[in-house]
C-alpha atoms as a PDB file:
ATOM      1  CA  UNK A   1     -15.227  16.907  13.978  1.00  0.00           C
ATOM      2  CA  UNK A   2     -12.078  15.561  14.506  1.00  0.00           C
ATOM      3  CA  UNK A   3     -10.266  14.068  11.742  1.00  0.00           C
ATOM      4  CA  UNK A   4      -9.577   9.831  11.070  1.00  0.00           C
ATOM      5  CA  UNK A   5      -6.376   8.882  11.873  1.00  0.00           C
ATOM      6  CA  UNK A   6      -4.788   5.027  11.746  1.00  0.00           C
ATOM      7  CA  UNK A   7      -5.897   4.537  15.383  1.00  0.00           C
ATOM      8  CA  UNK A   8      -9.228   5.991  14.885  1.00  0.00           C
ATOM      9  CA  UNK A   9      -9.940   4.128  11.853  1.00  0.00           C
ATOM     10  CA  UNK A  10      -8.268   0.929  13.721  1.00  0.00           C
ATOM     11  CA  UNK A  11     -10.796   1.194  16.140  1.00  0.00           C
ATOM     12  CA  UNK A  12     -13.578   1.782  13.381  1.00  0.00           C
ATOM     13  CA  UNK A  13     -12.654  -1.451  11.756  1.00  0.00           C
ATOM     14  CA  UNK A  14     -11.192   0.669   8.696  1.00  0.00           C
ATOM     15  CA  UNK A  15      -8.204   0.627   7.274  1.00  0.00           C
ATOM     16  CA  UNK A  16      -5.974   3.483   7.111  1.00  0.00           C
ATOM     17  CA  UNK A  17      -6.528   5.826   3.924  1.00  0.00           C
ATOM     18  CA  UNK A  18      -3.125   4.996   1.755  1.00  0.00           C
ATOM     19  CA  UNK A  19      -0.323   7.685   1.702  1.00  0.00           C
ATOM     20  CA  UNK A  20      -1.585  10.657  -1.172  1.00  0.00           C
ATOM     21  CA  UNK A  21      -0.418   9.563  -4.539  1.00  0.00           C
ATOM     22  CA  UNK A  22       2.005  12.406  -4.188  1.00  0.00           C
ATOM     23  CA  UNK A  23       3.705  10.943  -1.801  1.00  0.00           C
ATOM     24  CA  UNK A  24       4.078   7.961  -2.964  1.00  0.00           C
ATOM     25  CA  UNK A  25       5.764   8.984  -6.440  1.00  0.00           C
ATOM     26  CA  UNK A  26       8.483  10.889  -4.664  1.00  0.00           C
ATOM     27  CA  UNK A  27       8.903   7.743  -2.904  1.00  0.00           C
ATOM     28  CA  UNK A  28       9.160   5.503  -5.825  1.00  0.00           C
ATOM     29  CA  UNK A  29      11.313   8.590  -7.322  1.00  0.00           C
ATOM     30  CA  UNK A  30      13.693   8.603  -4.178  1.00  0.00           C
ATOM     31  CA  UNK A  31      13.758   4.926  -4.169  1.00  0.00           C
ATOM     32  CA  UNK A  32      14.870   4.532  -8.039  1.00  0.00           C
ATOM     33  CA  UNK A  33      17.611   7.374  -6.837  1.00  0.00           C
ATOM     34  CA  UNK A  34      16.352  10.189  -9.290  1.00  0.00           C
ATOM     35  CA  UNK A  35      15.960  13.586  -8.567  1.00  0.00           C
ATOM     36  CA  UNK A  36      12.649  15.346  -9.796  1.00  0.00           C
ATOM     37  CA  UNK A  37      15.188  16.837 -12.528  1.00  0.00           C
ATOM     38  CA  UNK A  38      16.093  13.584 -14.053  1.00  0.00           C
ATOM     39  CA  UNK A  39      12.578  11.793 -13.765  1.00  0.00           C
ATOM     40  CA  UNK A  40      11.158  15.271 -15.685  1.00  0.00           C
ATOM     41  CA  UNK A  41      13.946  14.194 -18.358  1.00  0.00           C
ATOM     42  CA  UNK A  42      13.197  10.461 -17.573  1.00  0.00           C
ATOM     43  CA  UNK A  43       9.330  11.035 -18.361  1.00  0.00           C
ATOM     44  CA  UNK A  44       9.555  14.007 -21.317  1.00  0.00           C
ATOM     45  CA  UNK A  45       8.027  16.509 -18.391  1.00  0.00           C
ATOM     46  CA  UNK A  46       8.828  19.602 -16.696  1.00  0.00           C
ATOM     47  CA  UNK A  47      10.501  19.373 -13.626  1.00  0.00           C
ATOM     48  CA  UNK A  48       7.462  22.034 -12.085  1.00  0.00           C
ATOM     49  CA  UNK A  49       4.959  19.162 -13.230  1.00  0.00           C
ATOM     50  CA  UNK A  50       6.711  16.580 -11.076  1.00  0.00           C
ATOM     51  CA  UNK A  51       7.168  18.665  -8.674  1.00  0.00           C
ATOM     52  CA  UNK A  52       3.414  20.047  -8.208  1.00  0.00           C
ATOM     53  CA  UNK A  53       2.329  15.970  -8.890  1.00  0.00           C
ATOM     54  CA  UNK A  54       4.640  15.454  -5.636  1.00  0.00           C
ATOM     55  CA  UNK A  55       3.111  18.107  -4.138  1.00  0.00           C
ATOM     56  CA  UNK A  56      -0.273  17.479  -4.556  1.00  0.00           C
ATOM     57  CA  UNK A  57      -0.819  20.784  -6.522  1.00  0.00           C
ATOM     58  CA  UNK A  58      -1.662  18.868  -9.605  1.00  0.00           C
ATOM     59  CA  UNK A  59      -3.385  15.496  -9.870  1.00  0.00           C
ATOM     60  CA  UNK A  60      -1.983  12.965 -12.583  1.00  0.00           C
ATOM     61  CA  UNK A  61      -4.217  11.576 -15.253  1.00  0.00           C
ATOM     62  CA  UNK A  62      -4.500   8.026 -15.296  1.00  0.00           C
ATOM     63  CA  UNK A  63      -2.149   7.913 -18.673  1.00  0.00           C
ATOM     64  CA  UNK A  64       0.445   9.779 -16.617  1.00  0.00           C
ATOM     65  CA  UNK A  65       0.479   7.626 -13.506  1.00  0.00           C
ATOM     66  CA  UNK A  66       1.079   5.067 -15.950  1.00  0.00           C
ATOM     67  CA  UNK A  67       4.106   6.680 -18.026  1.00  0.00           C
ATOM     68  CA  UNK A  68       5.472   7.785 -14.676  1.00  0.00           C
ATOM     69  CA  UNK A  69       5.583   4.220 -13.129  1.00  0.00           C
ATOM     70  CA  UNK A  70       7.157   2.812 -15.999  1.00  0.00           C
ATOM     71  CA  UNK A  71       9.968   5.358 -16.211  1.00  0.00           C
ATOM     72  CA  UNK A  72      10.371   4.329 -12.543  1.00  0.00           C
ATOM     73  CA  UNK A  73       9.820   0.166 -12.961  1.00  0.00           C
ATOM     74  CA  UNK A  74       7.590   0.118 -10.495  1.00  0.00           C
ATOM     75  CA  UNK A  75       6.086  -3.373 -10.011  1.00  0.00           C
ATOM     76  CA  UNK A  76       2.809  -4.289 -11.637  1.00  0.00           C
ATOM     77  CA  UNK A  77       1.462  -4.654  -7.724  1.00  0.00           C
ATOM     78  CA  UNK A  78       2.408  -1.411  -6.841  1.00  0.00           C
ATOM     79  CA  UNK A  79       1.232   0.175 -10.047  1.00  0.00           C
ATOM     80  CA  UNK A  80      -1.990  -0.806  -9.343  1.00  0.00           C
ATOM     81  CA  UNK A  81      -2.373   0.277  -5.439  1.00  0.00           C
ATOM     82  CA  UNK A  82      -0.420   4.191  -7.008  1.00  0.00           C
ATOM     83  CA  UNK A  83      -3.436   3.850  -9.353  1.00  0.00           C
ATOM     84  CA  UNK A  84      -6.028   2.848  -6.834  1.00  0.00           C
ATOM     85  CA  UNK A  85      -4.765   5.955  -4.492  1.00  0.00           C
ATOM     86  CA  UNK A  86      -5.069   8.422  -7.494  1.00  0.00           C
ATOM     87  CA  UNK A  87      -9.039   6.795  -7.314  1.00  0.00           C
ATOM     88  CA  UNK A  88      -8.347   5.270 -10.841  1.00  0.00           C
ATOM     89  CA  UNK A  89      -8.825   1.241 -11.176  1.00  0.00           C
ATOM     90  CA  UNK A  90      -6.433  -1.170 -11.213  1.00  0.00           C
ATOM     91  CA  UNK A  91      -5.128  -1.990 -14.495  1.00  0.00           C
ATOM     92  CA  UNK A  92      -3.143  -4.922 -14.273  1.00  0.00           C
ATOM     93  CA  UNK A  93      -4.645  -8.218 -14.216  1.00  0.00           C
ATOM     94  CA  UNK A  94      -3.826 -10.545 -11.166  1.00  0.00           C
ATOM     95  CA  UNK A  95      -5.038 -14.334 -11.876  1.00  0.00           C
ATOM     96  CA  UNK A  96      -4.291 -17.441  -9.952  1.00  0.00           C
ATOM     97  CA  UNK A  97      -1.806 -19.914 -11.518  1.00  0.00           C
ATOM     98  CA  UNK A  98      -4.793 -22.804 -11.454  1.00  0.00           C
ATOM     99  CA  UNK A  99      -6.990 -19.847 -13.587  1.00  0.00           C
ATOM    100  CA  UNK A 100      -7.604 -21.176 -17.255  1.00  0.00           C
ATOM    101  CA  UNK A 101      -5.775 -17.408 -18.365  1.00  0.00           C
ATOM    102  CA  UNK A 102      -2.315 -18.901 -16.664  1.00  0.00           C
ATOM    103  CA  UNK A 103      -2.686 -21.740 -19.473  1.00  0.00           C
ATOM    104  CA  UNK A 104      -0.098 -21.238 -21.992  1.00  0.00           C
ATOM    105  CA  UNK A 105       2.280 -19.696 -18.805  1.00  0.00           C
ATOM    106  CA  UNK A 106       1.904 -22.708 -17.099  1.00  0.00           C
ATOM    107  CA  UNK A 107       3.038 -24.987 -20.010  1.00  0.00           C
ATOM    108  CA  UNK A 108       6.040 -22.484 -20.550  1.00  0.00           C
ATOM    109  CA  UNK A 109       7.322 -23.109 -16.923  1.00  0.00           C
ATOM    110  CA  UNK A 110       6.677 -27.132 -17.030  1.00  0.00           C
ATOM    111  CA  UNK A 111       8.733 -27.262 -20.074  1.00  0.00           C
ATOM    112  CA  UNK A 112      11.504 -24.885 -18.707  1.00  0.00           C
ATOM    113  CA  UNK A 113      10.989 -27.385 -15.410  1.00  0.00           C
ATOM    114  CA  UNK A 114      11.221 -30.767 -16.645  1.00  0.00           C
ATOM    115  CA  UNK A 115      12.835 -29.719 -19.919  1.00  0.00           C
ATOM    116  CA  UNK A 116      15.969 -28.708 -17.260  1.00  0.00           C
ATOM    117  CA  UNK A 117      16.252 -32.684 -15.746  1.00  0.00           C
ATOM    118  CA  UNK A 118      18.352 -34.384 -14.648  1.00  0.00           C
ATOM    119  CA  UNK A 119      19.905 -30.722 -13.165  1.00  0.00           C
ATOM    120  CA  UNK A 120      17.290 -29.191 -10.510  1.00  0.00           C
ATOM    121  CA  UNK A 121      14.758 -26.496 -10.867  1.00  0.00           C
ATOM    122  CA  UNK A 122      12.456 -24.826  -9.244  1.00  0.00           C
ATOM    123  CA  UNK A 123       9.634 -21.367  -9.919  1.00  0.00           C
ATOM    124  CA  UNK A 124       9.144 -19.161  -7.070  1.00  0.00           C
ATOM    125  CA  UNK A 125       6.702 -16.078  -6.152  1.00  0.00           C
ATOM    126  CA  UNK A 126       8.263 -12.822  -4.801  1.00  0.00           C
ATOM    127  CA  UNK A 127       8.269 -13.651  -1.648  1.00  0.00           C
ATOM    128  CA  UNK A 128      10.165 -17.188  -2.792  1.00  0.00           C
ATOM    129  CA  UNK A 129       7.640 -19.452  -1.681  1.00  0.00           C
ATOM    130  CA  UNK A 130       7.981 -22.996  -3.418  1.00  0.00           C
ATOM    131  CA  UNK A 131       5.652 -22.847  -6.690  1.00  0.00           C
ATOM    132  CA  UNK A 132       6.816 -25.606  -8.794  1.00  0.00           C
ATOM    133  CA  UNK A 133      10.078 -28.085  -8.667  1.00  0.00           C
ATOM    134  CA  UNK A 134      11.451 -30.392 -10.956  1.00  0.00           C
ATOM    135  CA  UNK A 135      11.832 -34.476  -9.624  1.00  0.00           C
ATOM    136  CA  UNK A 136      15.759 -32.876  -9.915  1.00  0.00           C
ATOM    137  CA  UNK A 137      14.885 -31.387  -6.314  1.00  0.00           C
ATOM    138  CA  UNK A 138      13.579 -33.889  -4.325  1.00  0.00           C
ATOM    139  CA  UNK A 139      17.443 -35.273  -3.792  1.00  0.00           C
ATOM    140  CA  UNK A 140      18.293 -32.347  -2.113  1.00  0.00           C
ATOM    141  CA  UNK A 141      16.491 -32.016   0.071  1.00  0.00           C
ATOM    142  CA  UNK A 142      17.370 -35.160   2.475  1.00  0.00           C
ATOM    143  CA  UNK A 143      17.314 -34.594   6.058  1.00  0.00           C
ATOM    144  CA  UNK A 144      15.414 -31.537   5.776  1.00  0.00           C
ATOM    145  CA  UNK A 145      12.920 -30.961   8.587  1.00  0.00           C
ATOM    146  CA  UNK A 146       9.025 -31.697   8.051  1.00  0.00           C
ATOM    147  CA  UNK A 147       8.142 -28.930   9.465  1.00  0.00           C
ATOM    148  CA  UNK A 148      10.391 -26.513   6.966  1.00  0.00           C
ATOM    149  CA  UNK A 149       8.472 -28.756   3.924  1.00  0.00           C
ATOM    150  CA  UNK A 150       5.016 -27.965   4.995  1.00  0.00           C
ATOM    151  CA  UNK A 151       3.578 -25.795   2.171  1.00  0.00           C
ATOM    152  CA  UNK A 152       3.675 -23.033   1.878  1.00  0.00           C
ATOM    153  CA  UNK A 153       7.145 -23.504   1.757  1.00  0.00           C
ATOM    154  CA  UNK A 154       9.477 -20.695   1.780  1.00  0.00           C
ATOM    155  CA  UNK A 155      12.943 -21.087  -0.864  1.00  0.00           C
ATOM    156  CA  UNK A 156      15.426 -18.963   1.118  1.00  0.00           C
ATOM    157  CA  UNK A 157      14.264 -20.098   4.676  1.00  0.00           C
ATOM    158  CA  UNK A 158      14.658 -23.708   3.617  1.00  0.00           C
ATOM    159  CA  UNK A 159      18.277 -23.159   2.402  1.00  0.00           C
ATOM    160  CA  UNK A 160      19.876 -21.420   5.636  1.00  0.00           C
ATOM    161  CA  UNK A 161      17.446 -22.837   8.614  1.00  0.00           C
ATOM    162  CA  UNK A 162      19.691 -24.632  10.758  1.00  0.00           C
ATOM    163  CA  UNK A 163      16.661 -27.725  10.317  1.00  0.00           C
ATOM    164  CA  UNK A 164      17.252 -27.035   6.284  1.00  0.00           C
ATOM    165  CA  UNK A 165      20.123 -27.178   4.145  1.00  0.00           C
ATOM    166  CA  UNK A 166      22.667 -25.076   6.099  1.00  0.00           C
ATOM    167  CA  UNK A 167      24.447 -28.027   7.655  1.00  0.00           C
ATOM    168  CA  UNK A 168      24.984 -29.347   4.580  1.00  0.00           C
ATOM    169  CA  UNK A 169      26.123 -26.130   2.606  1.00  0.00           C
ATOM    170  CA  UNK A 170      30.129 -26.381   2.339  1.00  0.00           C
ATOM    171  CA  UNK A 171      30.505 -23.317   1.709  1.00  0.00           C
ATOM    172  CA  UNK A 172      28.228 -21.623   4.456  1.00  0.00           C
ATOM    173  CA  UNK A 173      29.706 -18.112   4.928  1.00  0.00           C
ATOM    174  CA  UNK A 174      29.686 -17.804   0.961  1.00  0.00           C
ATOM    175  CA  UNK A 175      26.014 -18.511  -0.018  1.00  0.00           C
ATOM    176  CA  UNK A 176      24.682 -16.858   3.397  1.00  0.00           C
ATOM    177  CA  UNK A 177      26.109 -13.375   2.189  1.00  0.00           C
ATOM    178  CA  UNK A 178      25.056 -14.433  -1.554  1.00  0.00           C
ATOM    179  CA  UNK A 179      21.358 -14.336  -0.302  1.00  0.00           C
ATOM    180  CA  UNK A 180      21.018 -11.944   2.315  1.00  0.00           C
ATOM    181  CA  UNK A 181      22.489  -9.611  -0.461  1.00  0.00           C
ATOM    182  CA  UNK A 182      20.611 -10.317  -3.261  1.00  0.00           C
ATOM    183  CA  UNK A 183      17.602 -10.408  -0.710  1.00  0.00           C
ATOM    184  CA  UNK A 184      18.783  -6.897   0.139  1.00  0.00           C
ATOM    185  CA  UNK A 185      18.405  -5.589  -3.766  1.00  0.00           C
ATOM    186  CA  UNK A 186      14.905  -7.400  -4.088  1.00  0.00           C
ATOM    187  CA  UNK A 187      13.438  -4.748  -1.082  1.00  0.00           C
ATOM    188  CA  UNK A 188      15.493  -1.555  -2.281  1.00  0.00           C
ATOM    189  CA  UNK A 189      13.882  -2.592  -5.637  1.00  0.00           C
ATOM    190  CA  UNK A 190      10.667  -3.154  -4.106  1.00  0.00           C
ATOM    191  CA  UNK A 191      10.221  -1.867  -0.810  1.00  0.00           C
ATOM    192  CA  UNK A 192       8.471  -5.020   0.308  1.00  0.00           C
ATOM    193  CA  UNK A 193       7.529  -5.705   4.208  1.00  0.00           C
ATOM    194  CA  UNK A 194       7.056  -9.396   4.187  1.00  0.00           C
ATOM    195  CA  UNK A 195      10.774  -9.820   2.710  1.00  0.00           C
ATOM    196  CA  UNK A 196      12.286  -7.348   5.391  1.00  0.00           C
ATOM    197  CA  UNK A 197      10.664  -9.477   7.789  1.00  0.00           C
ATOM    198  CA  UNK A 198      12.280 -12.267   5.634  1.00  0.00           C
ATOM    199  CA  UNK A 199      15.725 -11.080   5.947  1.00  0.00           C
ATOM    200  CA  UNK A 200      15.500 -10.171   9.320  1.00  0.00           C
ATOM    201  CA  UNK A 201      14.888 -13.757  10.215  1.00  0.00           C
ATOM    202  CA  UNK A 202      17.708 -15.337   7.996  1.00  0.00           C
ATOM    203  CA  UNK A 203      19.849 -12.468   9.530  1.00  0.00           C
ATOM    204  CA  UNK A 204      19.008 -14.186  13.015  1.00  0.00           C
ATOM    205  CA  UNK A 205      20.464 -17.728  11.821  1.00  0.00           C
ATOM    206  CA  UNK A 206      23.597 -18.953  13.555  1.00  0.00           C
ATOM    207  CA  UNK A 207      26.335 -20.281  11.498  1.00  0.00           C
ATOM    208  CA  UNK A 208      25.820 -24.119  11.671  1.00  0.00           C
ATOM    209  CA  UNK A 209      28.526 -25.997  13.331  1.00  0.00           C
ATOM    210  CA  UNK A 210      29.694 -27.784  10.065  1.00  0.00           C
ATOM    211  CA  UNK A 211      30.866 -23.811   8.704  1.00  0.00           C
ATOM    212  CA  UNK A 212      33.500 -23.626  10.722  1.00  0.00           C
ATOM    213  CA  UNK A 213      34.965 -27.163   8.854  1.00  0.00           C
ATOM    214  CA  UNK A 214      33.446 -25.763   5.616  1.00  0.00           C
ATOM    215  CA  UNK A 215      35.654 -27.108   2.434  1.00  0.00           C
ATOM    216  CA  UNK A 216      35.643 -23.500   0.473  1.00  0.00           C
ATOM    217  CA  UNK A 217      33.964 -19.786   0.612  1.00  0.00           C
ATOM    218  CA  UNK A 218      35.191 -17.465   2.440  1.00  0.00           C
ATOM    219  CA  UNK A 219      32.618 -14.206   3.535  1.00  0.00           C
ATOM    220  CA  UNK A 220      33.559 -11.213   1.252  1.00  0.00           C
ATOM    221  CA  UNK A 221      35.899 -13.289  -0.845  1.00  0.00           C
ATOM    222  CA  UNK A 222      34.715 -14.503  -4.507  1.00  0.00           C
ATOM    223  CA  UNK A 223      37.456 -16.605  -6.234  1.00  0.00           C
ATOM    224  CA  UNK A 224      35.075 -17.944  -8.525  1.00  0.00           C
ATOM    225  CA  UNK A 225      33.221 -16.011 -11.477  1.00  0.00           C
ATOM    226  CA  UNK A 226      29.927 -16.922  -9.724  1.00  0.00           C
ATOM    227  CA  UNK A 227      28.489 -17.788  -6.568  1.00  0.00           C
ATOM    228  CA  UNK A 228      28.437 -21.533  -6.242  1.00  0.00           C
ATOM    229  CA  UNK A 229      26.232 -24.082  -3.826  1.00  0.00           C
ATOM    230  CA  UNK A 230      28.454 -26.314  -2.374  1.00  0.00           C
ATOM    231  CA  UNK A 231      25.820 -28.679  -1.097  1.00  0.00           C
ATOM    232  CA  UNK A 232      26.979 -32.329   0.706  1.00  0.00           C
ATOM    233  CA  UNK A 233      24.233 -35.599   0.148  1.00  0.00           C
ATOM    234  CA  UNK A 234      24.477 -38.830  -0.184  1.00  0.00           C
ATOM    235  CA  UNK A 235      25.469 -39.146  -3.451  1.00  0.00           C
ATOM    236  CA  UNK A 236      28.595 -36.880  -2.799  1.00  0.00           C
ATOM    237  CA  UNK A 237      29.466 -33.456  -2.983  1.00  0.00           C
ATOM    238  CA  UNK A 238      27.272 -30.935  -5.368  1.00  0.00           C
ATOM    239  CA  UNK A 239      28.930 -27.760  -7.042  1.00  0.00           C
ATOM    240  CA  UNK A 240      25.871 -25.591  -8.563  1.00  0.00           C
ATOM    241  CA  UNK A 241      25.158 -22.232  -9.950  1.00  0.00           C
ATOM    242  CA  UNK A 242      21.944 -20.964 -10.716  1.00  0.00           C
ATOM    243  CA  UNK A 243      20.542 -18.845 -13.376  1.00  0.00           C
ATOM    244  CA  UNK A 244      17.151 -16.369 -12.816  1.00  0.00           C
ATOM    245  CA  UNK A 245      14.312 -16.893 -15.645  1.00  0.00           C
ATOM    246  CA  UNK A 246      11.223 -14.576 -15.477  1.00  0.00           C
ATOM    247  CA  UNK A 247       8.519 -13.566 -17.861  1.00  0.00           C
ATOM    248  CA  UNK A 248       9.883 -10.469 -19.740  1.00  0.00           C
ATOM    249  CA  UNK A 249       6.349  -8.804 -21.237  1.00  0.00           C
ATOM    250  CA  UNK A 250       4.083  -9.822 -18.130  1.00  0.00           C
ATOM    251  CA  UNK A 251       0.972  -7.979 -17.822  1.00  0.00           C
ATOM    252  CA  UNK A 252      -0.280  -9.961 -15.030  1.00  0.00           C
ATOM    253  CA  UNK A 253       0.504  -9.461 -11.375  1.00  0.00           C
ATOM    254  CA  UNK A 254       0.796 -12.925 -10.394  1.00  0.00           C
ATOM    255  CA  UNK A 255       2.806 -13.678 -13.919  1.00  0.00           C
ATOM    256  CA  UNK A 256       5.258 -10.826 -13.383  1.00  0.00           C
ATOM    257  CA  UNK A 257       6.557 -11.949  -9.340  1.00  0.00           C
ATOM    258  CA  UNK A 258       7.042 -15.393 -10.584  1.00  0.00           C
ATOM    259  CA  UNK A 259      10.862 -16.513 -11.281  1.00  0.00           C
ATOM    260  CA  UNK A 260      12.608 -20.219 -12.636  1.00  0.00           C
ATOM    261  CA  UNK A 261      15.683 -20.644 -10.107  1.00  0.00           C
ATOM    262  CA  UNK A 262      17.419 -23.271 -12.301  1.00  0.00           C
ATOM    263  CA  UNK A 263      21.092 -24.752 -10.929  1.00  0.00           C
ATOM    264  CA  UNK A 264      24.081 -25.855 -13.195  1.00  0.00           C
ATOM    265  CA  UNK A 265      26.533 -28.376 -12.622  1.00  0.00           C
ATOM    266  CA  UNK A 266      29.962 -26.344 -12.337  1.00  0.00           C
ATOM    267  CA  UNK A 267      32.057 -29.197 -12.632  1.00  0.00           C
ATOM    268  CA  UNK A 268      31.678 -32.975 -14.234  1.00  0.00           C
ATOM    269  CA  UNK A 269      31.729 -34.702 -10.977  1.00  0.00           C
ATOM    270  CA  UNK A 270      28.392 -33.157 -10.565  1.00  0.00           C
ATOM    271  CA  UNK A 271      26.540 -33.557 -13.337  1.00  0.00           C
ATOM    272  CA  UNK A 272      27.150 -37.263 -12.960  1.00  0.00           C
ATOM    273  CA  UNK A 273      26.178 -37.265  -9.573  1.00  0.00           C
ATOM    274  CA  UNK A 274      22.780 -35.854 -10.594  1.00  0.00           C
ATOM    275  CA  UNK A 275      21.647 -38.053 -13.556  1.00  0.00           C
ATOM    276  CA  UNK A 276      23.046 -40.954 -11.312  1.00  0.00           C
ATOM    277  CA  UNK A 277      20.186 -39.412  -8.413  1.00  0.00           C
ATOM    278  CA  UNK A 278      17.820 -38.645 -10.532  1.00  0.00           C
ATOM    279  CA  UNK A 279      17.648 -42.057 -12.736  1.00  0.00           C
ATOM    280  CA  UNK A 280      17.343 -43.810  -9.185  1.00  0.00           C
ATOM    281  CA  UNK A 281      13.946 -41.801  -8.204  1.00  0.00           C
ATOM    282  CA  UNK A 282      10.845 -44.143  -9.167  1.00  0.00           C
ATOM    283  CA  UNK A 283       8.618 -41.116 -10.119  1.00  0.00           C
ATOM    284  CA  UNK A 284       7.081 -41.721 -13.322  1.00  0.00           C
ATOM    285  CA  UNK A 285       7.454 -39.218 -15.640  1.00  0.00           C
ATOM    286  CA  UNK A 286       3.956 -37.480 -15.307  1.00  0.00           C
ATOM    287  CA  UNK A 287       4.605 -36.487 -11.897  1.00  0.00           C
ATOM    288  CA  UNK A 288       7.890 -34.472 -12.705  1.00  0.00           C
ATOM    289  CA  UNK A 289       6.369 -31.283 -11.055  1.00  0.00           C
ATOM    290  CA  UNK A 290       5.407 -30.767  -8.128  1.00  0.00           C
ATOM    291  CA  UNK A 291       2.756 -26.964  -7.347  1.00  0.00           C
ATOM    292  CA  UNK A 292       2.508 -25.742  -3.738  1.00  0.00           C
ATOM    293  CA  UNK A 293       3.595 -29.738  -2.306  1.00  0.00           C
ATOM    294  CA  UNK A 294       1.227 -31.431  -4.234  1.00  0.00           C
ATOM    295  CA  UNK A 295       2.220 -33.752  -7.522  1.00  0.00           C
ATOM    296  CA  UNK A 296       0.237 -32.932 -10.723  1.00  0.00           C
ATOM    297  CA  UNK A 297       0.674 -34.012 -14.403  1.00  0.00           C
ATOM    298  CA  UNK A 298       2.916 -31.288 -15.364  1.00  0.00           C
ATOM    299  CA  UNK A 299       2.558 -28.015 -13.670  1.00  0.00           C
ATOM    300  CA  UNK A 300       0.141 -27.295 -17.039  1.00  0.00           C
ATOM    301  CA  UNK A 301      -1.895 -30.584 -15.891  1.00  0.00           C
END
């Protein structure tokens, strides 16, 4: 009888069988750049027992899959599926943000949210679509195109789409590195499909016409001691840096992916600018956060 393979089992309306959990440790292994001598040393093994676990010649126990993928910080996600393909059950927990579990989360990232005002702010998934944004936000986002504001909306894609922010970024050829690089480090960490896909679309954006009069940031050249968003609006010229806040002792899937993007002022000029924008938006202050485009009562409500 010949054997299944993923064009058989396409045609059979079944998925292919996942890689052999082998396989896919010397891939997390190779990925985290460790050789099967210093992931033995790594995980208080032999080097034969990682090497036979590669290899297929020994199976791990569900406590060693475990120990293994957190000597290599894997992601919850992907500790699950290596679990599901050594036919063990997932462990880790993956509940909606609306789920009664996500309670005391979601009242952590309203209060980082709106406790951040009048500066803006904004909590992201791992493939940074738009979760929650402060009222600090809105401003910013002038001019952008409907279309690029239809949930679910997409962080990155929304900051260099020539219908998004790019014509408005002063420093064009600065930030557009920034991201595609730090994009670059989120899929060697992670290995993730739907953010290659990601970059290779923001690799595809032309330079908007307005970089080549850009007032600062120069592709490959840093003279500040961060990354700043130059950012032109109505209410003048924005310098901002941003800071990365996750959840350090997640157990939960959905808990673990999600970040708090939250932007300084780098000079006075703007932080005036933004309490002046912000003090001008009629919002009232139960509607500070906005979850997947749609106002609630505190991302908590």
């Amino acid at each position: 009888m010949p054997r299944d393979t993923p064009q058989t089992t396409a045609r059979n309306g079944r998925a292919p069988a996942p890689p052999p959990i082998g396989a896919l440790l010397r891939s997390w292994r190779q990925r985290r750049g460790l050789s099967q001598l210093d992931l033995a040393c790594e995980a208080d093994i032999s080097t034969r027992h990682v090497s036979f676990l590669e290899t297929g010649r020994s199976q791990p126990s569900r406590g060693m899959l475990i120990h293994l993928a957190e000597r290599l910080d894997v992601p919850l996600r992907d500790r699950n599926a290596l679990l599901v393909a050594a036919g063990f059950a997932p462990v880790y927990s993956e509940h909606s943000l609306d789920n009664p579990a996500m309670e005391a989360a979601r009242k952590a990232v309203d209060l980082v949210l709106t406790g951040h005002e009048p500066f803006p702010a904004l909590a992201v998934d791992r493939h940074w679509h738009l979760l929650a944004a402060n009222r600090a936000v809105a401003p910013l986002l002038e001019g952008v195109s409907a279309e690029l504001l239809t949930p679910p909306v997409n962080v990155l894609r929304l900051s260099l789409h020539p219908d998004g922010l790019a014509g408005r970024i002063g420093n064009w050829a600065q930030w557009h590195e920034h991201v595609l690089c730090r994009l670059t480090r989120q899929i060697e960490a992670s290995a993730d499909a739907t953010l290659v896909a990601l970059r290779n679309e923001l690799q595809g954006y032309s330079a908007p016409p307005s970089a080549a009069r850009a007032d600062g940031g120069v592709e490959g050249h840093h003279p500040d001691v961060v990354v700043p968003l130059r950012l032109h609006t109505s209410f003048g010229l924005l310098s901002l840096f941003s800071t990365t806040t996750v959840f350090g002792t997640a157990v939960d899937v959905t808990l673990s992916e999600l970040a708090i993007e939250a932007f300084f002022p780098a000079d006075a000029e703007t932080a005036d600018r933004l309490r002046r924008a912000l003090a001008e938006i009629p919002s009232p202050p139960g509607e500070r956060v906005r979850v997947r485009g749609r106002a609630r009562r505190g991302f908590s409500g």
